[in-house]
C-alpha atoms as a PDB file:
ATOM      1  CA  UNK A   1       0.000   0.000   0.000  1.00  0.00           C
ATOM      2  CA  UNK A   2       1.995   3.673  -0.751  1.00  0.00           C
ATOM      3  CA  UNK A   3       2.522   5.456   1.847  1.00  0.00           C
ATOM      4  CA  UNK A   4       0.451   8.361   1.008  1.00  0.00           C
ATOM      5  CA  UNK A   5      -2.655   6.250   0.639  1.00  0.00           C
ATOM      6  CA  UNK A   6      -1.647   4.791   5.002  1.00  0.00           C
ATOM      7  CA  UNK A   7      -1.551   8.472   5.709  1.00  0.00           C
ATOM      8  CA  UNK A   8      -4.979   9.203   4.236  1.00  0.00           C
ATOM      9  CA  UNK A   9      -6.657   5.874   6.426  1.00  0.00           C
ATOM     10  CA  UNK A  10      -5.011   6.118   9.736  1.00  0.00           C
ATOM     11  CA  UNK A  11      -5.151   9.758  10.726  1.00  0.00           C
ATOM     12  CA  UNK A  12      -8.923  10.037  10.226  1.00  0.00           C
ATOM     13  CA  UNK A  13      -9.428   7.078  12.191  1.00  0.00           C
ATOM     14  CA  UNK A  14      -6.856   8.061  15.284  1.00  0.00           C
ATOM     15  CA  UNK A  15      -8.516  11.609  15.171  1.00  0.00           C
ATOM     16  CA  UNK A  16     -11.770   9.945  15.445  1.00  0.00           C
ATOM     17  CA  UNK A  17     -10.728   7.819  18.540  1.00  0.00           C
ATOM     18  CA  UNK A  18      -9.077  10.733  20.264  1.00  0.00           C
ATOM     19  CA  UNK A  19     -12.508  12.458  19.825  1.00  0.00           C
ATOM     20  CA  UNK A  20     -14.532   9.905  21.064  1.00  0.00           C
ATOM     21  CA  UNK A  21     -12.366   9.847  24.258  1.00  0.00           C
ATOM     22  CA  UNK A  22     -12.168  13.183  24.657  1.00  0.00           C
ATOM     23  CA  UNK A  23     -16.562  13.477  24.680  1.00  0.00           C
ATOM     24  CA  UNK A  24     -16.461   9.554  26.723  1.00  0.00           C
ATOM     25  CA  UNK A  25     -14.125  12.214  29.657  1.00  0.00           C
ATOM     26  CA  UNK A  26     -16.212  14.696  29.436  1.00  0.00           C
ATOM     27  CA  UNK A  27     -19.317  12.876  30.308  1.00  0.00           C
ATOM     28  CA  UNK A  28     -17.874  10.762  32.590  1.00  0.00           C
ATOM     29  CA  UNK A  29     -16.717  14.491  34.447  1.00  0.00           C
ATOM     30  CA  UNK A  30     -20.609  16.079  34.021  1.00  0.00           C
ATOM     31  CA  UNK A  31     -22.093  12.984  35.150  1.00  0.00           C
ATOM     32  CA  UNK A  32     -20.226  11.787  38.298  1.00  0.00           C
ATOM     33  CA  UNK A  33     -20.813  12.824  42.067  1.00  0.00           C
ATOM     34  CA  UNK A  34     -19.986  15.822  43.913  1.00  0.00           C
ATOM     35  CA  UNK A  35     -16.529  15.317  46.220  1.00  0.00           C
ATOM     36  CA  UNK A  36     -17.683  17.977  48.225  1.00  0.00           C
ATOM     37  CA  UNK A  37     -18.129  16.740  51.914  1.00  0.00           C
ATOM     38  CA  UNK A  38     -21.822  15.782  53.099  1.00  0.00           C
ATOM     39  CA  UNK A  39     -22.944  16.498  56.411  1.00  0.00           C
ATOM     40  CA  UNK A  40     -23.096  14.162  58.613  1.00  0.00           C
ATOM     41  CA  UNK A  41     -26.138  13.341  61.587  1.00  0.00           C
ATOM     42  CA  UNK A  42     -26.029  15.287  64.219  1.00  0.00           C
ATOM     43  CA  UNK A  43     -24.051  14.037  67.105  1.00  0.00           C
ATOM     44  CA  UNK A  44     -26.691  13.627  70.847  1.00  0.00           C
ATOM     45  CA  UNK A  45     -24.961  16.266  73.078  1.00  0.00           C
ATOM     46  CA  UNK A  46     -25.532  15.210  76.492  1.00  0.00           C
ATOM     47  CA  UNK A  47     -25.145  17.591  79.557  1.00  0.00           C
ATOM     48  CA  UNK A  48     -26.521  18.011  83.375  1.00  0.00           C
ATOM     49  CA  UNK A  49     -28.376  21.329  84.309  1.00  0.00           C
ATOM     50  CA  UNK A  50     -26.204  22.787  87.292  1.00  0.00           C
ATOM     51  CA  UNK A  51     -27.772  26.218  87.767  1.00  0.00           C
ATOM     52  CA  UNK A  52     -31.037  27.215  87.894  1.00  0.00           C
ATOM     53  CA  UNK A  53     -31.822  30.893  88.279  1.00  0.00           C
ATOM     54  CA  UNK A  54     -34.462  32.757  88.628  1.00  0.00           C
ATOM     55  CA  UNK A  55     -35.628  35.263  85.379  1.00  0.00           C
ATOM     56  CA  UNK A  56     -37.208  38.158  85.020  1.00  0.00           C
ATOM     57  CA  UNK A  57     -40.798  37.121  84.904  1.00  0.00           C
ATOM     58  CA  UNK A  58     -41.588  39.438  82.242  1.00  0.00           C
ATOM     59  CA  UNK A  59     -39.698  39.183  79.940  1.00  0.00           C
ATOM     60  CA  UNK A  60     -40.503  38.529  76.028  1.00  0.00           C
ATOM     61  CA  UNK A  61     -36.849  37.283  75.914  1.00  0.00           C
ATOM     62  CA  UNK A  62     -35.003  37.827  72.342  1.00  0.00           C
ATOM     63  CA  UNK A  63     -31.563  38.077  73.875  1.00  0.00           C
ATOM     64  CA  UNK A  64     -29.013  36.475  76.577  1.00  0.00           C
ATOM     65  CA  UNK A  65     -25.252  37.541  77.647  1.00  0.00           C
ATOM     66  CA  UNK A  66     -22.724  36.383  80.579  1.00  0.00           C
ATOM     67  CA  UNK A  67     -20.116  39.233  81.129  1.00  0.00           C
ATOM     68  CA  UNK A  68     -18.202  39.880  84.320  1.00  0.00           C
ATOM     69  CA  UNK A  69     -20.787  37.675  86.286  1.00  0.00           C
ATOM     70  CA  UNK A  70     -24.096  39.413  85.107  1.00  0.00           C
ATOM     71  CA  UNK A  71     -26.782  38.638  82.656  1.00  0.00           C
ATOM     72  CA  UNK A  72     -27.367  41.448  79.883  1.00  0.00           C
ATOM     73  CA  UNK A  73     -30.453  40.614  78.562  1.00  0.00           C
ATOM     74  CA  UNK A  74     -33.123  42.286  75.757  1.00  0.00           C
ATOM     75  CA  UNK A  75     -36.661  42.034  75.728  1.00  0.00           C
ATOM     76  CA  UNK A  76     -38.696  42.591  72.838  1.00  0.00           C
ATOM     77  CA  UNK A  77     -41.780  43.371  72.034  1.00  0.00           C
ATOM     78  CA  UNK A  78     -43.465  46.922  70.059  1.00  0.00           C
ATOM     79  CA  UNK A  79     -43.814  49.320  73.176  1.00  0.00           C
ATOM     80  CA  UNK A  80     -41.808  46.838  75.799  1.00  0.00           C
ATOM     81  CA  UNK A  81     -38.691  45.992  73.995  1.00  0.00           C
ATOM     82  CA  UNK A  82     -35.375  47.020  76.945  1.00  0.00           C
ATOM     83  CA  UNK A  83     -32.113  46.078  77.522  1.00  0.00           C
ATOM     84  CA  UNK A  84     -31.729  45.082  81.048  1.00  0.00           C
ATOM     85  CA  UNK A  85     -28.085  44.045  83.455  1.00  0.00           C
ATOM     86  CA  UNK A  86     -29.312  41.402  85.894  1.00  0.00           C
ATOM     87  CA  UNK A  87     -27.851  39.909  88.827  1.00  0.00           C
ATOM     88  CA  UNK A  88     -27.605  36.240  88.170  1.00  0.00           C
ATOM     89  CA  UNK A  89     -28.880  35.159  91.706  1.00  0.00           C
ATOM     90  CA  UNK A  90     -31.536  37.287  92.420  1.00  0.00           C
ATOM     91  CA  UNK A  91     -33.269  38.316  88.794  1.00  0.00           C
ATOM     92  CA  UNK A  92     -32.576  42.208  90.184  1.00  0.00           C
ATOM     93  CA  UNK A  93     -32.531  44.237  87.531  1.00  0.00           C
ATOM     94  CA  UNK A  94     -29.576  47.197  88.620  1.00  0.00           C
ATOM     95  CA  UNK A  95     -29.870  48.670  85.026  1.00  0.00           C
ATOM     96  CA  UNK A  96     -32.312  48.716  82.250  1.00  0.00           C
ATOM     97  CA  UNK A  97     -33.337  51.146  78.899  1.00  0.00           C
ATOM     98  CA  UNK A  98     -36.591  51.336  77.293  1.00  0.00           C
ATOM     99  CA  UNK A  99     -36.182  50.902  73.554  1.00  0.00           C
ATOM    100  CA  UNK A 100     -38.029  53.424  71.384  1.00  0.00           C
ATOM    101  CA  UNK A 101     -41.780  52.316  70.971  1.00  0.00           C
ATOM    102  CA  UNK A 102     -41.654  51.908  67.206  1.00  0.00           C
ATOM    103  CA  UNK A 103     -38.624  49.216  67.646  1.00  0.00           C
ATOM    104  CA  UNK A 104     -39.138  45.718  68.401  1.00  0.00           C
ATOM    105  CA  UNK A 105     -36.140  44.537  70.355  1.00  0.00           C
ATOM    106  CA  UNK A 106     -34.124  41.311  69.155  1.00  0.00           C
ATOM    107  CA  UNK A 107     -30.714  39.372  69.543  1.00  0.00           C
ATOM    108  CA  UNK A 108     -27.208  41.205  71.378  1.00  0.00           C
ATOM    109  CA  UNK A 109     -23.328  41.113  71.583  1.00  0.00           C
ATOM    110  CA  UNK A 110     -21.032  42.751  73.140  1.00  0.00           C
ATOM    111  CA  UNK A 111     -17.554  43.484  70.914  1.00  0.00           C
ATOM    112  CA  UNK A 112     -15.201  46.002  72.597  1.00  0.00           C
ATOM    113  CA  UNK A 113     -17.133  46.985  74.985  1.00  0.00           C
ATOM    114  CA  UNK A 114     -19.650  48.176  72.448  1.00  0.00           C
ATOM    115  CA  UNK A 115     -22.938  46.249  72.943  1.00  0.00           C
ATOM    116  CA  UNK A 116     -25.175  45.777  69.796  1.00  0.00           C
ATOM    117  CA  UNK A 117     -28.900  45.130  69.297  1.00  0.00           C
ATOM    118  CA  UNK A 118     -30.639  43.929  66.265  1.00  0.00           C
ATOM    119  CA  UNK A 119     -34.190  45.215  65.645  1.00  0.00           C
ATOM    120  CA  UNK A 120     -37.030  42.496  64.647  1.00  0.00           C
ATOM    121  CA  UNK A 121     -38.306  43.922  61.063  1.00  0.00           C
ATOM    122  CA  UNK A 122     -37.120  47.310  61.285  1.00  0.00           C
ATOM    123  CA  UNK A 123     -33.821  47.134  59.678  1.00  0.00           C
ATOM    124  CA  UNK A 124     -31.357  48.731  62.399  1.00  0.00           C
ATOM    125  CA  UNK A 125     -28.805  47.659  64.351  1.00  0.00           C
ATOM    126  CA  UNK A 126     -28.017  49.792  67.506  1.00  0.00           C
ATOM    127  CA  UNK A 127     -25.066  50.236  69.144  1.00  0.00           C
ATOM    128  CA  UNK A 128     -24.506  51.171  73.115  1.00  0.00           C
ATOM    129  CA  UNK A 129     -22.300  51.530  75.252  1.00  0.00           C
ATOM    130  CA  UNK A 130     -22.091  48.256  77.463  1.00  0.00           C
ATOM    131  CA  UNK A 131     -21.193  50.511  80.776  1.00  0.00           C
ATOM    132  CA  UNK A 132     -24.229  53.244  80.616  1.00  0.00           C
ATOM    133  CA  UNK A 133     -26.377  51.640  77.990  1.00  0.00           C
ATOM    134  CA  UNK A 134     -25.871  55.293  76.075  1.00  0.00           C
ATOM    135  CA  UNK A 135     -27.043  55.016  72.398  1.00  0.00           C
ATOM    136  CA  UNK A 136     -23.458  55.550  70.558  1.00  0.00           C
ATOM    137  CA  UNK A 137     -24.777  55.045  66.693  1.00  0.00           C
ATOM    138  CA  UNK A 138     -26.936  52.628  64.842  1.00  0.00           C
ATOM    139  CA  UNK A 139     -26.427  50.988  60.816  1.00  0.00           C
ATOM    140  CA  UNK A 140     -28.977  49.930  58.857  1.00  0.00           C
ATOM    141  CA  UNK A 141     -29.580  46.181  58.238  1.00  0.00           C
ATOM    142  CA  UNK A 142     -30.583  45.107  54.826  1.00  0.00           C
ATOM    143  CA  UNK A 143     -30.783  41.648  55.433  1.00  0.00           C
ATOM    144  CA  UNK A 144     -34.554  40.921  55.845  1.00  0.00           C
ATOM    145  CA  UNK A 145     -35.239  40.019  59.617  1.00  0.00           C
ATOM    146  CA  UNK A 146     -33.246  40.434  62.891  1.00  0.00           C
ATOM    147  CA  UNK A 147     -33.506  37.782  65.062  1.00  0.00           C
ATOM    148  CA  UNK A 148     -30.066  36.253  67.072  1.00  0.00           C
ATOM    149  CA  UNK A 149     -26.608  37.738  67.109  1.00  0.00           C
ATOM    150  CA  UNK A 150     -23.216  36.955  68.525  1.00  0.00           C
ATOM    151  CA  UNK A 151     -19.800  37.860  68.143  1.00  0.00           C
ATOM    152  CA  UNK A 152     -16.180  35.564  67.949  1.00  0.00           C
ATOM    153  CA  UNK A 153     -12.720  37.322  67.867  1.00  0.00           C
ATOM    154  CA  UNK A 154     -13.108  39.235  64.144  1.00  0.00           C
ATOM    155  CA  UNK A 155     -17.176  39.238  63.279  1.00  0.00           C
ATOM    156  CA  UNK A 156     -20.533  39.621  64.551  1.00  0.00           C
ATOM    157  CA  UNK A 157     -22.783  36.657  63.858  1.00  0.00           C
ATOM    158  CA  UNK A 158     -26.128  37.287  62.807  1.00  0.00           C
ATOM    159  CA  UNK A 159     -29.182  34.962  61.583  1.00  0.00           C
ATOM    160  CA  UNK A 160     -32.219  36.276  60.100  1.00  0.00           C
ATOM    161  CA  UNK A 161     -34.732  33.194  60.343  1.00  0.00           C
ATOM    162  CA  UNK A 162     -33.568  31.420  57.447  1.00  0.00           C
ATOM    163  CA  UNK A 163     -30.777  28.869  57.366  1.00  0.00           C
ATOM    164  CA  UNK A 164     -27.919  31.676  56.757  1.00  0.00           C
ATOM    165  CA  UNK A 165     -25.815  32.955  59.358  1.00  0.00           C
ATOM    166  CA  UNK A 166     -24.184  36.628  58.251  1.00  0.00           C
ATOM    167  CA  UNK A 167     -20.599  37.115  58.910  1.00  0.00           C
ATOM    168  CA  UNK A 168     -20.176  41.365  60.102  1.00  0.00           C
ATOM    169  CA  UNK A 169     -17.770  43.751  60.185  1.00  0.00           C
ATOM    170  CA  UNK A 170     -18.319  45.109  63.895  1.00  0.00           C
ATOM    171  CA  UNK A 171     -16.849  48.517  62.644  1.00  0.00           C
ATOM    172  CA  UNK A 172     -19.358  49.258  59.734  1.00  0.00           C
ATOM    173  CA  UNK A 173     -21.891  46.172  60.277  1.00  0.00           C
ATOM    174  CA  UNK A 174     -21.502  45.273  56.941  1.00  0.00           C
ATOM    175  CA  UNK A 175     -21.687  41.796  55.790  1.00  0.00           C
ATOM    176  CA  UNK A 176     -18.615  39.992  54.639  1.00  0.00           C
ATOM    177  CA  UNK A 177     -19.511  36.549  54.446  1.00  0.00           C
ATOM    178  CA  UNK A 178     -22.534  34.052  54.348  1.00  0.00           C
ATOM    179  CA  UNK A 179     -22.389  30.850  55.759  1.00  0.00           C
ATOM    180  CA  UNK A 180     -25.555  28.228  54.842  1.00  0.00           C
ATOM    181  CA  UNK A 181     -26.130  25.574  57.526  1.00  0.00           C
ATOM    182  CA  UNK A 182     -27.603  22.027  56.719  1.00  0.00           C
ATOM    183  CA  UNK A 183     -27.440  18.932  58.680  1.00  0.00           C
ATOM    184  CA  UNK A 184     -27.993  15.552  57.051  1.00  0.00           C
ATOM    185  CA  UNK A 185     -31.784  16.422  55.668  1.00  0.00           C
ATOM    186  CA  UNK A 186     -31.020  19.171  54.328  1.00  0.00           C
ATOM    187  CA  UNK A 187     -30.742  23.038  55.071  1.00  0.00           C
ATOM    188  CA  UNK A 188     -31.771  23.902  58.751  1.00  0.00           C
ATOM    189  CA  UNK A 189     -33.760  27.045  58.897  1.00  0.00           C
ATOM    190  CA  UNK A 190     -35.539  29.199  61.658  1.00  0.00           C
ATOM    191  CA  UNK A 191     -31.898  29.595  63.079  1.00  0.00           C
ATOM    192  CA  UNK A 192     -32.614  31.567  66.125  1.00  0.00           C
ATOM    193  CA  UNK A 193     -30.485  32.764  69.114  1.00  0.00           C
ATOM    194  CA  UNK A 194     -26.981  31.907  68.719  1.00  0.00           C
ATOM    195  CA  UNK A 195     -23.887  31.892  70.961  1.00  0.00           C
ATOM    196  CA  UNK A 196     -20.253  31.265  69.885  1.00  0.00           C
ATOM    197  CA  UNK A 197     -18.585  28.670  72.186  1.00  0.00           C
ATOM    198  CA  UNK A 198     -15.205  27.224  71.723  1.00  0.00           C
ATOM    199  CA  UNK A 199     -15.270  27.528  67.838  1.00  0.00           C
ATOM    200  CA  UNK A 200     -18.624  26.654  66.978  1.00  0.00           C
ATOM    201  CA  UNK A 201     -21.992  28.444  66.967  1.00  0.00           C
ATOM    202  CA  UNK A 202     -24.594  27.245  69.190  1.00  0.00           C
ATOM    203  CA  UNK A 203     -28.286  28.211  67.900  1.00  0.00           C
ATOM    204  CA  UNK A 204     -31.620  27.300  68.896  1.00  0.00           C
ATOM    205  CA  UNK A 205     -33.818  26.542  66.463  1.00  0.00           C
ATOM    206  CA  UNK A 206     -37.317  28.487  66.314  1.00  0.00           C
ATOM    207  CA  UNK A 207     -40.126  26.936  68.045  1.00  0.00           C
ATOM    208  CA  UNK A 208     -38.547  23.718  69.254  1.00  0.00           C
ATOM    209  CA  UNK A 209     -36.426  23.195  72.406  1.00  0.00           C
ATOM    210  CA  UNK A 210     -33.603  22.254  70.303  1.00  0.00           C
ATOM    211  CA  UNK A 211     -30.207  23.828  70.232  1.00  0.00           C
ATOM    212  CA  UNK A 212     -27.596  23.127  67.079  1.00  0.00           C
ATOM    213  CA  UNK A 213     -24.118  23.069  67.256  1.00  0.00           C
ATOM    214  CA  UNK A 214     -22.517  24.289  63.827  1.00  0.00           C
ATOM    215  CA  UNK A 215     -19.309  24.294  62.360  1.00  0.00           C
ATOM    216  CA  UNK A 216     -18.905  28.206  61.156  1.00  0.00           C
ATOM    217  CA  UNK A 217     -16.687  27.341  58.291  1.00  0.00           C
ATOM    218  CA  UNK A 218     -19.053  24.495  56.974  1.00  0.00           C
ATOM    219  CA  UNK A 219     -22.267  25.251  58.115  1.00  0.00           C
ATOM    220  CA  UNK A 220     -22.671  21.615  59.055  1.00  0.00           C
ATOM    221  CA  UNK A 221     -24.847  20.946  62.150  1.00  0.00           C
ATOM    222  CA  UNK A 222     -22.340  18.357  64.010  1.00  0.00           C
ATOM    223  CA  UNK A 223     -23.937  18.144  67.252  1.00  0.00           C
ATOM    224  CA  UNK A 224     -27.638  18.965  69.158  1.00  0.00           C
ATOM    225  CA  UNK A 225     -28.827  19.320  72.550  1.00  0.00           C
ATOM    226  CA  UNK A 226     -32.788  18.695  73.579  1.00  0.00           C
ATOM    227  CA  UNK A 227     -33.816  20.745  75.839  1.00  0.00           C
ATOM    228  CA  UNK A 228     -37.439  19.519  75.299  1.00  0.00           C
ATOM    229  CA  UNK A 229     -39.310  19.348  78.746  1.00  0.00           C
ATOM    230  CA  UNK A 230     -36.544  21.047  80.696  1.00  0.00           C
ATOM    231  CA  UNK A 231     -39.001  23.343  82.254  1.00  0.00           C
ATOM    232  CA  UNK A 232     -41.005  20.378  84.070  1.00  0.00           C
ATOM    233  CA  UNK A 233     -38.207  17.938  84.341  1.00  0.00           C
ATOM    234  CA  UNK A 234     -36.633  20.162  87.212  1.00  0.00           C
ATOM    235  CA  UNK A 235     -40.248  21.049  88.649  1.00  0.00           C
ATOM    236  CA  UNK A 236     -41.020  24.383  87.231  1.00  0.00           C
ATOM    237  CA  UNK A 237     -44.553  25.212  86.079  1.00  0.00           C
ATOM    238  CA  UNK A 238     -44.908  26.276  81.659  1.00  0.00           C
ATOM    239  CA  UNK A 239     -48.235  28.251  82.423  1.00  0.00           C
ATOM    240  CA  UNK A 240     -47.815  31.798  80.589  1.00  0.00           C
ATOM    241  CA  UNK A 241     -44.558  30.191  78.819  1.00  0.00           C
ATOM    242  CA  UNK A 242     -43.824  30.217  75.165  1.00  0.00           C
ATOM    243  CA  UNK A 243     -40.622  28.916  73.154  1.00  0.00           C
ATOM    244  CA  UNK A 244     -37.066  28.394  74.440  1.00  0.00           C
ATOM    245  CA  UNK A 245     -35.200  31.883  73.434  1.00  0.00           C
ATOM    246  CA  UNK A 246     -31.559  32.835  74.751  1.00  0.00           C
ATOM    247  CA  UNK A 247     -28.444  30.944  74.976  1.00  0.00           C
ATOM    248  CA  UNK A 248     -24.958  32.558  76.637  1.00  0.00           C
ATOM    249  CA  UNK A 249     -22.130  30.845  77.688  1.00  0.00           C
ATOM    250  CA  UNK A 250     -19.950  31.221  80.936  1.00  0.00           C
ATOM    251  CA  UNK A 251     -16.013  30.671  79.543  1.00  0.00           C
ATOM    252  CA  UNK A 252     -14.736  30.305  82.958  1.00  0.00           C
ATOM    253  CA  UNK A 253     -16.670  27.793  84.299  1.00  0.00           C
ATOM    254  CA  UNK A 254     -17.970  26.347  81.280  1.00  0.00           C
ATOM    255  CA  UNK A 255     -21.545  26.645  81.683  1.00  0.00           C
ATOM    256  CA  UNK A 256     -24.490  26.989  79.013  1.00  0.00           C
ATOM    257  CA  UNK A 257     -27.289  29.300  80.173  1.00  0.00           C
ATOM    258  CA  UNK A 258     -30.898  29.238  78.412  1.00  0.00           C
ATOM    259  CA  UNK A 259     -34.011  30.397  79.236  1.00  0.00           C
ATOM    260  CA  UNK A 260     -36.958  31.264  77.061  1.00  0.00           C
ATOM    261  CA  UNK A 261     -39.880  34.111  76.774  1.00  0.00           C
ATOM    262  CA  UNK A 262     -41.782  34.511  79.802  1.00  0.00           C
ATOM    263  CA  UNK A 263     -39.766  31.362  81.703  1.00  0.00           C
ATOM    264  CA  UNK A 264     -39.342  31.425  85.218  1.00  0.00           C
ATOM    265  CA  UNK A 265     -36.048  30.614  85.319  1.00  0.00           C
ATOM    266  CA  UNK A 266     -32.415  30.662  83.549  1.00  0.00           C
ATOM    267  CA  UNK A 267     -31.124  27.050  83.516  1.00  0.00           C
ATOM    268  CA  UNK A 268     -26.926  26.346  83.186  1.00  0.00           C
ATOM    269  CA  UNK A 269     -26.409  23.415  81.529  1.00  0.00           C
ATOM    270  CA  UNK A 270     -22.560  21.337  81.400  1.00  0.00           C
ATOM    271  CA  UNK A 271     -21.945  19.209  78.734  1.00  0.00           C
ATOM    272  CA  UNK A 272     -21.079  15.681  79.734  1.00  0.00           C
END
């Protein structure tokens, strides 16, 4: 056979082959799964309640601190929403602000002695200072809903209801990251109260008595605590109660503290 005629045979056919490997690739690329980790089911956090405190018995509560051995807490409501610094031991309230009628009080942190309060549909975050409770300045929030905030070393922490948690700058409140968070169903939403504790971000979820443990760089839920019943199981009466609301965290002596709107009492809770 000449050699010009082997020429005009076999490249055609080897282009053809590399062309049908090339498409077989590219298929086999569009088609297989996602190596992208999957989240996992929650782990059963166990714990023993080792406080229990009394609460401010009127209180719609939307948000719960620990600092320097006192409770910072806001109450919502139109018309009743305050920020109030309670004794632990006693419920006494030895400082308290009425927020303006027209604002409907939600989640706080404290960053630099600077302690900030979302607003419930009013799109404003407020900032005080933590020692006199004096209004300092206030940014707007364009992120739908406030509802639970907290704070780790560089951001504020903020959910809105959904299943994103917003990642601030505390010096402009701007948003610089979003973080989704699903367990293994799927994404979580009604993300609630939260409350950074040793790297992760504890929330309770909206109308249940759970709380979620999620990784802040995944979003994954990797752990959960039930709280369901906690109100009866250590004798206390739910008449006039509604959901569990409020989580802080004592560093020192590692203690959890949740309560709820209108509960009787402040429970701390040690993981086991």
């Amino acid at each position: 056979m000449p050699y010009r005629l082997i020429i005009y045979i076999v490249y055609p056919l080897l282009f053809a082959i590399a062309c049908s490997n090339t498409l077989a690739s590219k298929k086999n690329n569009e088609t297989s799964p996602s190596q992208e980790p999957i989240a996992q089911t929650p782990n059963t956090f166990n714990y023993k309640v080792v406080a229990i405190y009394p609460h401010v018995a009127n209180s719609f509560t939307e948000g719960l601190l620990y600092v320097n051995h006192y409770f910072y807490e806001s109450a919502g409501g139109y018309g009743d929403s305050r920020i109030m610094k309670v004794i632990p031991q006693t419920a006494q309230i030895v400082k308290s602000i009425n927020i303006n009628k027209n604002y409907f009080g939600e989640g706080i942190a404290i960053f630099n002695n600077r302690l900030y309060q979302l607003t419930y549909r009013e799109q404003k975050i407020f900032v005080y200072d933590t020692e006199n409770f004096k209004l300092i300045k206030s940014f707007d929030w364009q992120n739908g809903e406030g509802w639970g905030m907290t704070v780790n070393k560089q951001y504020l922490i903020v959910s809105n209801g959904s299943s994103n948690l917003y990642f601030l700058d505390p010096q402009t409140c701007t948003v610089q990251h979003i973080v989704s968070v699903h367990d293994n169903l799927g994404l979580v939403n009604n993300i609630n109260s939260l409350q950074w504790i040793d790297g992760k971000i504890y929330a309770n979820i909206w109308l249940t008595q759970y709380i979620d443990v999620i990784n802040p760089t995944t979003g994954f839920v990797e752990g959960q605590l039930d709280c369901t019943a906690i109100l009866e199981k250590n004798g206390l009466s739910t008449e006039g109660t509604q959901e569990m609301n409020g989580i802080t965290y004592d560093s020192n002596n590692h203690i959890i503290y949740v309560t709820g709107k209108y509960w009787p009492a402040i429970f701390g809770l040690q993981l086991l």
